[in-house]
Each structure stands twice: as C-alpha cells, then as structure tokens.
C-alpha atoms as a PDB file:
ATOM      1  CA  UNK A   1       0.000   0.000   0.000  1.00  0.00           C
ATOM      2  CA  UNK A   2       3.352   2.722   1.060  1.00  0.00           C
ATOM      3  CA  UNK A   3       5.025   1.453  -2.679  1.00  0.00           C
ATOM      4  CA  UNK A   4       1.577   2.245  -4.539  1.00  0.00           C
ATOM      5  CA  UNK A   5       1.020   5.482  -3.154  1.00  0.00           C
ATOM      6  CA  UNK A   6       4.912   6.226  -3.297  1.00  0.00           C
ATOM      7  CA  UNK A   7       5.298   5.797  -6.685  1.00  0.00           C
ATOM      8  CA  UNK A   8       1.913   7.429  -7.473  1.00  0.00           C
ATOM      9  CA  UNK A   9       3.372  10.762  -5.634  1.00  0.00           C
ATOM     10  CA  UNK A  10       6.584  10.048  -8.015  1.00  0.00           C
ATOM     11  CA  UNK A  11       4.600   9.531 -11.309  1.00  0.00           C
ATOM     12  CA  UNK A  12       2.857  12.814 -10.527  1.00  0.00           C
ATOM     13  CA  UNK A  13       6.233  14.936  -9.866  1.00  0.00           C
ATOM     14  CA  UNK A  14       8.127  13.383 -13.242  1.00  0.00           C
ATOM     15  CA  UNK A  15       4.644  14.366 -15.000  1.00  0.00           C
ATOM     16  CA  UNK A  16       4.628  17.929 -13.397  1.00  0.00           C
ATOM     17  CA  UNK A  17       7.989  18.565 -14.499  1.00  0.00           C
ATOM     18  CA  UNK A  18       7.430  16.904 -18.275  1.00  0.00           C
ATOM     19  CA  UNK A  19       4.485  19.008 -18.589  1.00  0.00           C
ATOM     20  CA  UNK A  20       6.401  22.311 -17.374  1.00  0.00           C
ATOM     21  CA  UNK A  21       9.449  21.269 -20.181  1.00  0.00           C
ATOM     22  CA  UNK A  22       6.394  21.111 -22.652  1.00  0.00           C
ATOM     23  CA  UNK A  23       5.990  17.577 -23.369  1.00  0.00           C
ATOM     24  CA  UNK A  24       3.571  15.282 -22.873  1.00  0.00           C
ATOM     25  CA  UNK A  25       3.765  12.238 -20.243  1.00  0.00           C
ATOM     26  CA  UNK A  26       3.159   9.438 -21.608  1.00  0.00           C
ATOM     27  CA  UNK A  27       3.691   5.663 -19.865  1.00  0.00           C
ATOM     28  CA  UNK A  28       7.263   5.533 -21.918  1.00  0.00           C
ATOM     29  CA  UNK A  29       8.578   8.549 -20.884  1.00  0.00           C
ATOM     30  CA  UNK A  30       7.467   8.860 -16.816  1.00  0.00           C
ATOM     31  CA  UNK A  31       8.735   4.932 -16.586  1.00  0.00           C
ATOM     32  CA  UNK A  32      12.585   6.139 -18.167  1.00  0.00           C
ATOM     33  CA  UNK A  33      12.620   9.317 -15.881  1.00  0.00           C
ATOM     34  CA  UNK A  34      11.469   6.694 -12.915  1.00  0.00           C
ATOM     35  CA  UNK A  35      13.739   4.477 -14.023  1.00  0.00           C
ATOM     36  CA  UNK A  36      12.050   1.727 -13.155  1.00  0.00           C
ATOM     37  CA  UNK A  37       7.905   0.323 -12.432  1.00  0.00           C
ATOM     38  CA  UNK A  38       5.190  -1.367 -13.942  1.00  0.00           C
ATOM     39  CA  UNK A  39       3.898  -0.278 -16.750  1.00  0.00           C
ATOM     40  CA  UNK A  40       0.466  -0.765 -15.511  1.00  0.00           C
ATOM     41  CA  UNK A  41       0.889   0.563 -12.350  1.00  0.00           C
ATOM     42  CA  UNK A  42       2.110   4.177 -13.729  1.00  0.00           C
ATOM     43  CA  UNK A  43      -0.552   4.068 -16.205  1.00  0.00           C
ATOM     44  CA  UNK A  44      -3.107   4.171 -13.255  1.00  0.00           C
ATOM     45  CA  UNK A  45      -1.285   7.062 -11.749  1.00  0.00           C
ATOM     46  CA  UNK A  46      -0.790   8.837 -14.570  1.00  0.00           C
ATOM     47  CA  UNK A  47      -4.822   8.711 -15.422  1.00  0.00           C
ATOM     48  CA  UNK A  48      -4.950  10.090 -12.098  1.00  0.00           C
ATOM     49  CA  UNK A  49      -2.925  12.684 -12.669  1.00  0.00           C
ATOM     50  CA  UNK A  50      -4.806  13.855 -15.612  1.00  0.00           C
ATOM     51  CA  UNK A  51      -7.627  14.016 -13.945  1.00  0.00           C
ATOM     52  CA  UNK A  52      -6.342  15.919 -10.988  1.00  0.00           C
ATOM     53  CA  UNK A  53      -4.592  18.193 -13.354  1.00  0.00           C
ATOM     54  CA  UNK A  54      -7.647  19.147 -14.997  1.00  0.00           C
ATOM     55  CA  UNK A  55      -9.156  19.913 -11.338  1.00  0.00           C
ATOM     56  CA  UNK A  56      -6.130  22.150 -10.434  1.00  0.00           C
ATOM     57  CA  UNK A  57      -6.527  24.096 -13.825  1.00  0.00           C
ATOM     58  CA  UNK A  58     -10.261  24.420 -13.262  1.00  0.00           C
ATOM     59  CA  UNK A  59      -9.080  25.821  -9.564  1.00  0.00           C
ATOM     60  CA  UNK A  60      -6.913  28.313 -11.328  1.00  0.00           C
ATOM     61  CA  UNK A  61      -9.125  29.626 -13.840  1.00  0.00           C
ATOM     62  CA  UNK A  62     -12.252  30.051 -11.100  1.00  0.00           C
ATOM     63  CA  UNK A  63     -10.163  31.886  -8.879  1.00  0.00           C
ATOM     64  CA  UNK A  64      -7.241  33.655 -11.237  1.00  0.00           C
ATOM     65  CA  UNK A  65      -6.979  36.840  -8.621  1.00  0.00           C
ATOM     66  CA  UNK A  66      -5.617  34.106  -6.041  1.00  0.00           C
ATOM     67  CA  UNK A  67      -1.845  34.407  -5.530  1.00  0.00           C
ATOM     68  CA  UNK A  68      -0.292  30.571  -6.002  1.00  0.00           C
ATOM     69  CA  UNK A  69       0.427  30.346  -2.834  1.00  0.00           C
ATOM     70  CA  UNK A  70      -3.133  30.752  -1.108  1.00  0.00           C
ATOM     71  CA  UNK A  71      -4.350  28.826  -4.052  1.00  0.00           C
ATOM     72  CA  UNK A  72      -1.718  26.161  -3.482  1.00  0.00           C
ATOM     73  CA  UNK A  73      -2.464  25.842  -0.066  1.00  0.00           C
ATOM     74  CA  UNK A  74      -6.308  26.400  -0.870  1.00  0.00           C
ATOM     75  CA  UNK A  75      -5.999  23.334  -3.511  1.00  0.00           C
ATOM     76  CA  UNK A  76      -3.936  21.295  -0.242  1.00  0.00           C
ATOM     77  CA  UNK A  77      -6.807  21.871   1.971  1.00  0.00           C
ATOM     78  CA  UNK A  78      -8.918  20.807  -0.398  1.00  0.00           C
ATOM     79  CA  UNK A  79      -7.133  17.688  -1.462  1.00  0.00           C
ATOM     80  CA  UNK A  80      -7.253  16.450   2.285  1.00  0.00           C
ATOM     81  CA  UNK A  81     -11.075  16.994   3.019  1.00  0.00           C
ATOM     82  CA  UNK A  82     -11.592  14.932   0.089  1.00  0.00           C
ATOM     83  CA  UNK A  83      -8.929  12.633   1.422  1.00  0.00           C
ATOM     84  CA  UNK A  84     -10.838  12.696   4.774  1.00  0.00           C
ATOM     85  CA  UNK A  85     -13.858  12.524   3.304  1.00  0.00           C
ATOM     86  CA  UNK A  86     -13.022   9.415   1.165  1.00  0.00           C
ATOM     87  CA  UNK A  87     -11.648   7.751   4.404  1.00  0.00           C
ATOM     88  CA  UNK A  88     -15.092   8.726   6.590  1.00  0.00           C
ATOM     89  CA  UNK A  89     -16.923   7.082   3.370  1.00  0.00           C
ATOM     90  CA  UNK A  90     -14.517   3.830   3.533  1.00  0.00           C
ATOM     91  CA  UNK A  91     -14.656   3.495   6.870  1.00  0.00           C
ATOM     92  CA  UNK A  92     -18.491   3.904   6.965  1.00  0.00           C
ATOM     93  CA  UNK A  93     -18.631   1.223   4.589  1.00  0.00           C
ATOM     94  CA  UNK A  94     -16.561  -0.978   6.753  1.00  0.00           C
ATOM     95  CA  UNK A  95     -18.694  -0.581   9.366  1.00  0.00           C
ATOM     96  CA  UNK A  96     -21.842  -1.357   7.641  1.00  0.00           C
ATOM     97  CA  UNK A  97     -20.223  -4.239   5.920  1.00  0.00           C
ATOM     98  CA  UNK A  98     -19.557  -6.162   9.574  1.00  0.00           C
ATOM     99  CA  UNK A  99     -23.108  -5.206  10.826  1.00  0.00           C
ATOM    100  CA  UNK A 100     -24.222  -6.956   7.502  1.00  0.00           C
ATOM    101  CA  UNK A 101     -21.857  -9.820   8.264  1.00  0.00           C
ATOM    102  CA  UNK A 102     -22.588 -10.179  12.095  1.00  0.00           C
ATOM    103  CA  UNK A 103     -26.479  -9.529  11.028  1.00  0.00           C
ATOM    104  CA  UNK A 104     -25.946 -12.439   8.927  1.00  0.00           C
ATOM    105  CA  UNK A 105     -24.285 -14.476  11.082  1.00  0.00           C
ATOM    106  CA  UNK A 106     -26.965 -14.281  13.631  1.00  0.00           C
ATOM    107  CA  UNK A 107     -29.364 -14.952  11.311  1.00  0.00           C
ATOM    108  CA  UNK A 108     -27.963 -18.207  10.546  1.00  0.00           C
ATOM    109  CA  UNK A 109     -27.055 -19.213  13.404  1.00  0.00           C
ATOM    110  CA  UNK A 110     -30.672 -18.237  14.727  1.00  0.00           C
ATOM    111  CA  UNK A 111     -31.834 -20.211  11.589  1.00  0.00           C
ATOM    112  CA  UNK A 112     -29.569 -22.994  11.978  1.00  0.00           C
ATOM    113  CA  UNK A 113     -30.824 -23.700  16.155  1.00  0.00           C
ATOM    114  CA  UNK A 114     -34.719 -23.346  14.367  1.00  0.00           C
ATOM    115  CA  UNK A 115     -33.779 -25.642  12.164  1.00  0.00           C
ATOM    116  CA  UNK A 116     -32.904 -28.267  14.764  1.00  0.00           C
ATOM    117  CA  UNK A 117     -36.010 -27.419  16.613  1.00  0.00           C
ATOM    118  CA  UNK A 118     -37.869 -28.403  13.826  1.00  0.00           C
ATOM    119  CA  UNK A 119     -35.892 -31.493  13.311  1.00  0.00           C
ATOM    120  CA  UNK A 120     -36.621 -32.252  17.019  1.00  0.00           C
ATOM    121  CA  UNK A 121     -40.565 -31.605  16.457  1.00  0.00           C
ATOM    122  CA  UNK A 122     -40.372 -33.346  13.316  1.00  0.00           C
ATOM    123  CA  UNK A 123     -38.857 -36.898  15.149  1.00  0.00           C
ATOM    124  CA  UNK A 124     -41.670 -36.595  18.194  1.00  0.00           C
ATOM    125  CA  UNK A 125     -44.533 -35.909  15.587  1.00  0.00           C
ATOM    126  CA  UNK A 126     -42.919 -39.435  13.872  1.00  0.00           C
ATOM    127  CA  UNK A 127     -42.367 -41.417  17.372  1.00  0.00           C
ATOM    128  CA  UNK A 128     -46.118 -40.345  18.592  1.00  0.00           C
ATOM    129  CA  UNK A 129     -48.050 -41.196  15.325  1.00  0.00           C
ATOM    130  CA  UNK A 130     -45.644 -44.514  15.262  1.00  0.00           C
ATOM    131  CA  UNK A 131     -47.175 -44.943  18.882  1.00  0.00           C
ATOM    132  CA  UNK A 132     -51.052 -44.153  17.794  1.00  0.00           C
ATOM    133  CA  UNK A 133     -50.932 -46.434  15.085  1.00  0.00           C
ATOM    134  CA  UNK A 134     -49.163 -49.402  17.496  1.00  0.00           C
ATOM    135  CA  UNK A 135     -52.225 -48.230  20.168  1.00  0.00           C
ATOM    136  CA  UNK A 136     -54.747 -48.562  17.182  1.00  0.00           C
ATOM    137  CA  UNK A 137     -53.714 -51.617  16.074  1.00  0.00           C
ATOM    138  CA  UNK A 138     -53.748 -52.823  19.678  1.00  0.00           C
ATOM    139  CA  UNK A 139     -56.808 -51.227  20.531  1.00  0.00           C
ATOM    140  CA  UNK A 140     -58.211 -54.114  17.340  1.00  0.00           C
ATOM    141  CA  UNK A 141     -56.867 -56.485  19.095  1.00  0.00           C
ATOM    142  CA  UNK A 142     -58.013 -56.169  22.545  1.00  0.00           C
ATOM    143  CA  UNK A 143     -61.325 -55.742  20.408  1.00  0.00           C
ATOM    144  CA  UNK A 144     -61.136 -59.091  18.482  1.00  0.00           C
ATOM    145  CA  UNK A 145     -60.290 -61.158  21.880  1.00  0.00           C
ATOM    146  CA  UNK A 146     -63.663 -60.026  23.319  1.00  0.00           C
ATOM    147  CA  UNK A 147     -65.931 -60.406  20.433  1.00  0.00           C
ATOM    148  CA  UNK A 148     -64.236 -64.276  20.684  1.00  0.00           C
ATOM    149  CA  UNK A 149     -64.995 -64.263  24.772  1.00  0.00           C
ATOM    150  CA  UNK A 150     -67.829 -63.093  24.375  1.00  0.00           C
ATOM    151  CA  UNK A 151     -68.704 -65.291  21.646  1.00  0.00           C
ATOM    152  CA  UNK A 152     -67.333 -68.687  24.240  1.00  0.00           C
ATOM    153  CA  UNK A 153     -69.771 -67.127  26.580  1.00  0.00           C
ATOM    154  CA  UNK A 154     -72.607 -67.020  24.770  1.00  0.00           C
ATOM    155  CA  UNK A 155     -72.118 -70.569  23.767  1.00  0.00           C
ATOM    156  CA  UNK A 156     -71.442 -72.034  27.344  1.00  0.00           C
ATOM    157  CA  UNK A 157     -74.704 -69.555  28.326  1.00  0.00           C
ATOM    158  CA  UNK A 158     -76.484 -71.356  25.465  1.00  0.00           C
ATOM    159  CA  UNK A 159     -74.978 -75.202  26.629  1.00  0.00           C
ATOM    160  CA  UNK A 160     -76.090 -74.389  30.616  1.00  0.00           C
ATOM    161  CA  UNK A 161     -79.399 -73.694  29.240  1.00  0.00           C
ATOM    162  CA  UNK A 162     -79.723 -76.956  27.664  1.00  0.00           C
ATOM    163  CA  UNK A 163     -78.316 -78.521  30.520  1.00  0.00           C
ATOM    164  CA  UNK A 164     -80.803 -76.758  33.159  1.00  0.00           C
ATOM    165  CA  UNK A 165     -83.467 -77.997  30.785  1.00  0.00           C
ATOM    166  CA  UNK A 166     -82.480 -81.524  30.640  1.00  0.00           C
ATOM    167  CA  UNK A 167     -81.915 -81.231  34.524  1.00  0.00           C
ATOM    168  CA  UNK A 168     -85.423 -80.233  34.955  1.00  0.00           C
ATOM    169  CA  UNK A 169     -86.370 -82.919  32.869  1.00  0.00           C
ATOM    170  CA  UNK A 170     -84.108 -85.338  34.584  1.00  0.00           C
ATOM    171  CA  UNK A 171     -85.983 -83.804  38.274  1.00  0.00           C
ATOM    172  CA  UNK A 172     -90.125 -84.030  36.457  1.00  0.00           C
ATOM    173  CA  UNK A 173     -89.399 -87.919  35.945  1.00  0.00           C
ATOM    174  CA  UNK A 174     -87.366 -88.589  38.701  1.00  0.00           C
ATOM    175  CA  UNK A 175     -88.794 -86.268  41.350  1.00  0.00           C
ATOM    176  CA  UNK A 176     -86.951 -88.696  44.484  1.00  0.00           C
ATOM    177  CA  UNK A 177     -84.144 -89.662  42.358  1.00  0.00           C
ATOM    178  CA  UNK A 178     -80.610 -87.924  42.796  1.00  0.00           C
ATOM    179  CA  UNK A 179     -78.862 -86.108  39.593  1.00  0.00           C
ATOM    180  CA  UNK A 180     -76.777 -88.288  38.483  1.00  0.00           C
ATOM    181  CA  UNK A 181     -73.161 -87.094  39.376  1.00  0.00           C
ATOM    182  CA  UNK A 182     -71.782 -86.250  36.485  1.00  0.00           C
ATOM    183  CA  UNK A 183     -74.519 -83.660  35.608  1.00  0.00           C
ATOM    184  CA  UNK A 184     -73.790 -82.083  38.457  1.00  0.00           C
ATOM    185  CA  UNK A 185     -69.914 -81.968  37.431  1.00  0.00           C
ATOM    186  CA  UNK A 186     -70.732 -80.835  34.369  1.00  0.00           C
ATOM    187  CA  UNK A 187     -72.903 -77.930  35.831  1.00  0.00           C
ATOM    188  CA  UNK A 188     -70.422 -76.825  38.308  1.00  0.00           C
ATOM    189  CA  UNK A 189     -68.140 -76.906  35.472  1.00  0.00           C
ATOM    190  CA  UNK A 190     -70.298 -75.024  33.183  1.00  0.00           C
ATOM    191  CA  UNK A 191     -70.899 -72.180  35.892  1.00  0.00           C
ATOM    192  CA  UNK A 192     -67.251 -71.828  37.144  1.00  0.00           C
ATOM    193  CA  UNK A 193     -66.286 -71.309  33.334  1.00  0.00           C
ATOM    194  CA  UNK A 194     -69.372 -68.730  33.060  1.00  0.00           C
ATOM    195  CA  UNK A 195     -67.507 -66.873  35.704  1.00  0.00           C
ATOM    196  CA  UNK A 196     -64.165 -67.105  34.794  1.00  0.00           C
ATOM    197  CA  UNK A 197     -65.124 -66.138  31.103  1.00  0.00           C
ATOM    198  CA  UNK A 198     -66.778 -62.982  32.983  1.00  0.00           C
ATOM    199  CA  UNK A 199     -63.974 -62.148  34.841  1.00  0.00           C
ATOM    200  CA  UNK A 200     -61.860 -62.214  31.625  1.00  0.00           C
ATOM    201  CA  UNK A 201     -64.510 -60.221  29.718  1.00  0.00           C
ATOM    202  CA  UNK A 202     -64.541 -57.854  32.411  1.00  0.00           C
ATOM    203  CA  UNK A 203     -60.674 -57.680  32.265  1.00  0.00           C
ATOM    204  CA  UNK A 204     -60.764 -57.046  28.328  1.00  0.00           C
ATOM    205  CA  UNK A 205     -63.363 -53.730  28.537  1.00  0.00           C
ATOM    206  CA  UNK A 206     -61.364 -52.336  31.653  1.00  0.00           C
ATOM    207  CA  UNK A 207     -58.033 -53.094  29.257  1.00  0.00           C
ATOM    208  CA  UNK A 208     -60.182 -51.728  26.348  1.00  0.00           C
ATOM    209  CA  UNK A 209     -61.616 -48.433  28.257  1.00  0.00           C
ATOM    210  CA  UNK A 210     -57.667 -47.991  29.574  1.00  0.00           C
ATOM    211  CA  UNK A 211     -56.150 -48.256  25.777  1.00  0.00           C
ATOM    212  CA  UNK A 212     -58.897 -46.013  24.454  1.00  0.00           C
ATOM    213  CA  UNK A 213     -58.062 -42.863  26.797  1.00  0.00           C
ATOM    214  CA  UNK A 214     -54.372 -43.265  25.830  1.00  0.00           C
ATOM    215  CA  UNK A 215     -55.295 -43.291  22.360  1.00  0.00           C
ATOM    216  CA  UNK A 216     -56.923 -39.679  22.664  1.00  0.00           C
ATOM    217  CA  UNK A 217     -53.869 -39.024  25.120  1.00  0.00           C
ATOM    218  CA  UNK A 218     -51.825 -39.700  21.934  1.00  0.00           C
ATOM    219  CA  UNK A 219     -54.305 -38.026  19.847  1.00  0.00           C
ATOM    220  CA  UNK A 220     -54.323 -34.602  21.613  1.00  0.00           C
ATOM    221  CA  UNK A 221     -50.150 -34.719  21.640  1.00  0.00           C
ATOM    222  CA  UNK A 222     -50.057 -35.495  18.085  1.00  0.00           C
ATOM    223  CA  UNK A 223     -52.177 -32.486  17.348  1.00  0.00           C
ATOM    224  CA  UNK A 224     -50.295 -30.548  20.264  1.00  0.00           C
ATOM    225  CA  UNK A 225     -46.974 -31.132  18.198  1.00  0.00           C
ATOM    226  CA  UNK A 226     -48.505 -30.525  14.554  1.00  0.00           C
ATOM    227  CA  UNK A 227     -48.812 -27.452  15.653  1.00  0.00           C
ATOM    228  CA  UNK A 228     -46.198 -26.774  17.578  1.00  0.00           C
ATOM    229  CA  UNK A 229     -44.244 -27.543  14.045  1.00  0.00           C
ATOM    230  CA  UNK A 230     -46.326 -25.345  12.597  1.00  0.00           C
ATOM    231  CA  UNK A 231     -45.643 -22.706  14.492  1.00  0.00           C
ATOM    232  CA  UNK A 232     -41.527 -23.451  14.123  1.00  0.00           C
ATOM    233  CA  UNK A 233     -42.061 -23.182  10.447  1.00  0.00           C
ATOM    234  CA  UNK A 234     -43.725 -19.520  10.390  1.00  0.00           C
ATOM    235  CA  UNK A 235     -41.069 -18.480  13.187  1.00  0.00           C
ATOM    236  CA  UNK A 236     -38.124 -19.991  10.567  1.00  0.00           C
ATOM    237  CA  UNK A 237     -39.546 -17.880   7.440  1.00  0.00           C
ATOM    238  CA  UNK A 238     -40.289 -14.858   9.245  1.00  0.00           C
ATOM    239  CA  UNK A 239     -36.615 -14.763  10.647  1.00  0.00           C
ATOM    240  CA  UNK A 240     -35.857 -15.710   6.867  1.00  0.00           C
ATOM    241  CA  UNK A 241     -37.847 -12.623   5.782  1.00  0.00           C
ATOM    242  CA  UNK A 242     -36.792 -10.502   8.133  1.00  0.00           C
ATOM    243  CA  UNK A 243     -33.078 -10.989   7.479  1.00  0.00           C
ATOM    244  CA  UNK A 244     -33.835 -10.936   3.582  1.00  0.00           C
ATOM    245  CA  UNK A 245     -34.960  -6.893   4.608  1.00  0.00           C
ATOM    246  CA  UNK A 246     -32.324  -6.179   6.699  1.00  0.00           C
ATOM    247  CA  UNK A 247     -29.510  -7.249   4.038  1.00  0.00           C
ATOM    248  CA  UNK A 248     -31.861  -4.818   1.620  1.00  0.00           C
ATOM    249  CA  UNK A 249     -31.781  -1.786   4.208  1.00  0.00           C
ATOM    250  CA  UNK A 250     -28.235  -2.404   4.649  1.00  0.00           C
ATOM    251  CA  UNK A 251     -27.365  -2.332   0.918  1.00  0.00           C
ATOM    252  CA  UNK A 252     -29.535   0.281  -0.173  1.00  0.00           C
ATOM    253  CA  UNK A 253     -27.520   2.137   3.028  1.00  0.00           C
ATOM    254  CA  UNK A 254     -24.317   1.549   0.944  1.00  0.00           C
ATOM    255  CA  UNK A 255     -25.640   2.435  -2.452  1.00  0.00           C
ATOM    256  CA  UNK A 256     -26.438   6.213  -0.524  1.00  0.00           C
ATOM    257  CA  UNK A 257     -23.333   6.606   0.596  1.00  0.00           C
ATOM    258  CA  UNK A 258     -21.951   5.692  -2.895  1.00  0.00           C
ATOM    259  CA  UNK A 259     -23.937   8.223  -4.014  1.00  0.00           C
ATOM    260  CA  UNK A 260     -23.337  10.662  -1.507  1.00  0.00           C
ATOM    261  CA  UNK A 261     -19.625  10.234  -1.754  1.00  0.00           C
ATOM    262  CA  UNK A 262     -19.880  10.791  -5.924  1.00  0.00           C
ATOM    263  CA  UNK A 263     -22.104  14.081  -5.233  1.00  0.00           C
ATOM    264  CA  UNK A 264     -19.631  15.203  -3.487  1.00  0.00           C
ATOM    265  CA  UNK A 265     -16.720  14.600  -5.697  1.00  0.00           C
ATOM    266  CA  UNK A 266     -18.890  15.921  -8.947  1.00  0.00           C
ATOM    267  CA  UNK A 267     -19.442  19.079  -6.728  1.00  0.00           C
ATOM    268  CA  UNK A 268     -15.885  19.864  -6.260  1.00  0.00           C
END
C-alpha cells in the first residue's frame, strides 16, 4: 500500500515537471525518468494525474486573482477533506459491511438452532403417530379377543341352558331320584367357566376403556406437536424474511453513501 502510493506521488512529480518542459507524459517517458515500475501501475497514476490536473486548472481559472500560494495551499486543503472525506466514506462502509456480516451471522445461526427445533418436532410428531398407530392396532386387538370371549360365553350360556333344561327334565321324571353325578360336574363346570369367562370379559373392557383414553392421550399430543411444528415453520420464514430486509436496508444504506460520496466529488 506505502510502494503504490509512493510511486503514485513520483509519477505525478516526473509528470509535473514533463508538462512544465512542454511535453507530454506518456507511460514511456514517466517509466525512463522513474527508471524503473510497472507499466500498468504508472498508467493508473498517470490517469490520475490527468484528472487531478484538470481539477487544479479548473481551480486556477475560477479563482485567477488568487496568488499561487493561497491557491496552493487552498488546492492542499482541499485535497485532504476529500482525502478525509473518502476515508469517513470507507470506513463507513466498513462498518456497515460487519453489521451486515454479524447480522448475517446471527441470522444463521438463529436459523440454523430453528432448524434443529424443527428437526426435534419433526422426530416426536414421527415417534407419537408410530405410537397411535401401534395403540390402534392394539386397541383391534383387545377388540377381536372379546368379540371371541364373548362369543365362548354365549355358547357355554347357550350349553347351561340346555343342561338346566335336561336337569329339569331329569328332576319331572325322577322327582326322588338324585342327579346323576356327572350332571352335576358338568354344571359346576359349566358355571365356574361362566364366571371365569366374565372375569376375563370384564378384564378385556377395563383393558379396552384404559387403551382407548391413551389413544386420545396420543391423539391430543399429536395435534399438540402438529402445531407446535407449525408454528416453528412460520417463526423460521419470518426470521428468513426478516433478514432478507435487513440485508436490503443495509445495501440500499451503501448504495447512498456511494452516491453521496460521488455528489460530493462531482461538486468539487
């Protein structure tokens, strides 16, 4: 950065003093006074020095009463507020560069921990509807082995029937005669599997009533976490949005102090 601007301050001395022996610099002849440089690098400074040349001459002929030396020092003053103010300008746009950069970097990162909490809501909403269709399918089960109790009970309800029947019979004709033993087994039998098919029936709709409130248990957390997703996803595209405006504001901030900065230069 020292070398550039040193030899720019050099290419516009050997130009100065080529202009005040009346000819006219030219890449060739600066490099030969220099003595040495890049040909592109002088060629920059020396389109620089036309242009400032043609600013100094414009100073002259506005203000042509001005001795040199309070023009000279007039045209230094100058020469540094611009100086200053392209610095203020640079370093403005520095400035607004890293808030665009740490603006961004938020965002991400803000974008990048929604993200995951999305992911996270995403995997529950999986593992519960995994779970509601495992409580469903169970739920058919438990259903199926008490339509098939129910079914054994209705036929040993049906078989005790015909068995008090034939026992009645059995107690019309033989009114002093015992019941055969047997019948009597059978009877007993028939009742304590009545009861025990009860109990297990009974077992089945208290299983049944327990499955179906975890089923709307699951139910209302499914829905809970739909929606909690849902919300994540409006949360992650308004931060998207809101970012997408603040990198606008911040380069439409730039582009006026572009502007601003060429104004200013046109001006002088």
């Amino acid at each position: 950065m020292n070398n550039r601007s040193s030899t720019r301050e050099k290419v516009y001395q050997v130009a100065d003093e080529l202009l005040a022996q009346g000819i006219r610099p030219t890449q060739q002849n600066v490099r030969d006074q220099l003595g040495s440089g890049s040909l592109t690098t002088i060629n920059s400074a020396l389109n620089g020095w036309w242009q400032s040349l043609s600013e100094r001459l414009t100073r002259r002929n506005s203000h042509p009463e001005l001795p040199d030396a309070v023009l000279g020092a007039a045209n230094k003053l100058w020469d540094e507020a611009l100086a200053n103010a392209e610095f203020r300008y640079q370093q403005r746009l520095n400035e607004a560069s890293d808030v665009v950069a740490a603006q961004r970097q938020a965002d991400a990162d803000e974008i990048k921990q929604l993200k995951q909490q999305l992911s996270v809501q995403q995997n529950q909403h999986h593992e519960l509807m995994q779970r509601y269709d495992q409580a469903i399918e169970e739920g058919a089960q438990y259903q199926r082995q008490l339509l098939q109790t129910e079914t054994a009970l209705v036929k040993a309800d049906a078989k005790c029937a015909d068995l008090s029947r034939q026992l009645k019979q059995e107690q019309w004709v033989q009114a002093n005669q015992q019941m055969p033993t047997s019948d009597t087994d059978t009877m007993f039998d028939l009742k304590v599997d009545i009861q025990v098919k009860g109990n297990k029936i009974k077992y089945l709709e208290d299983l049944l009533d327990k499955k179906s409130k975890e089923n709307s248990e699951l139910v209302a957390a499914l829905k809970s976490a739909e929606l909690d997703a849902i919300k994540q996803q409006h949360r992650l595209e308004l931060v998207i949005a809101q970012q997408d405006a603040r990198y606008e504001d911040a380069q439409a901030a730039l582009a006026d102090c572009k502007k601003a900065l060429s104004l200013a230069k046109s001006k002088a």
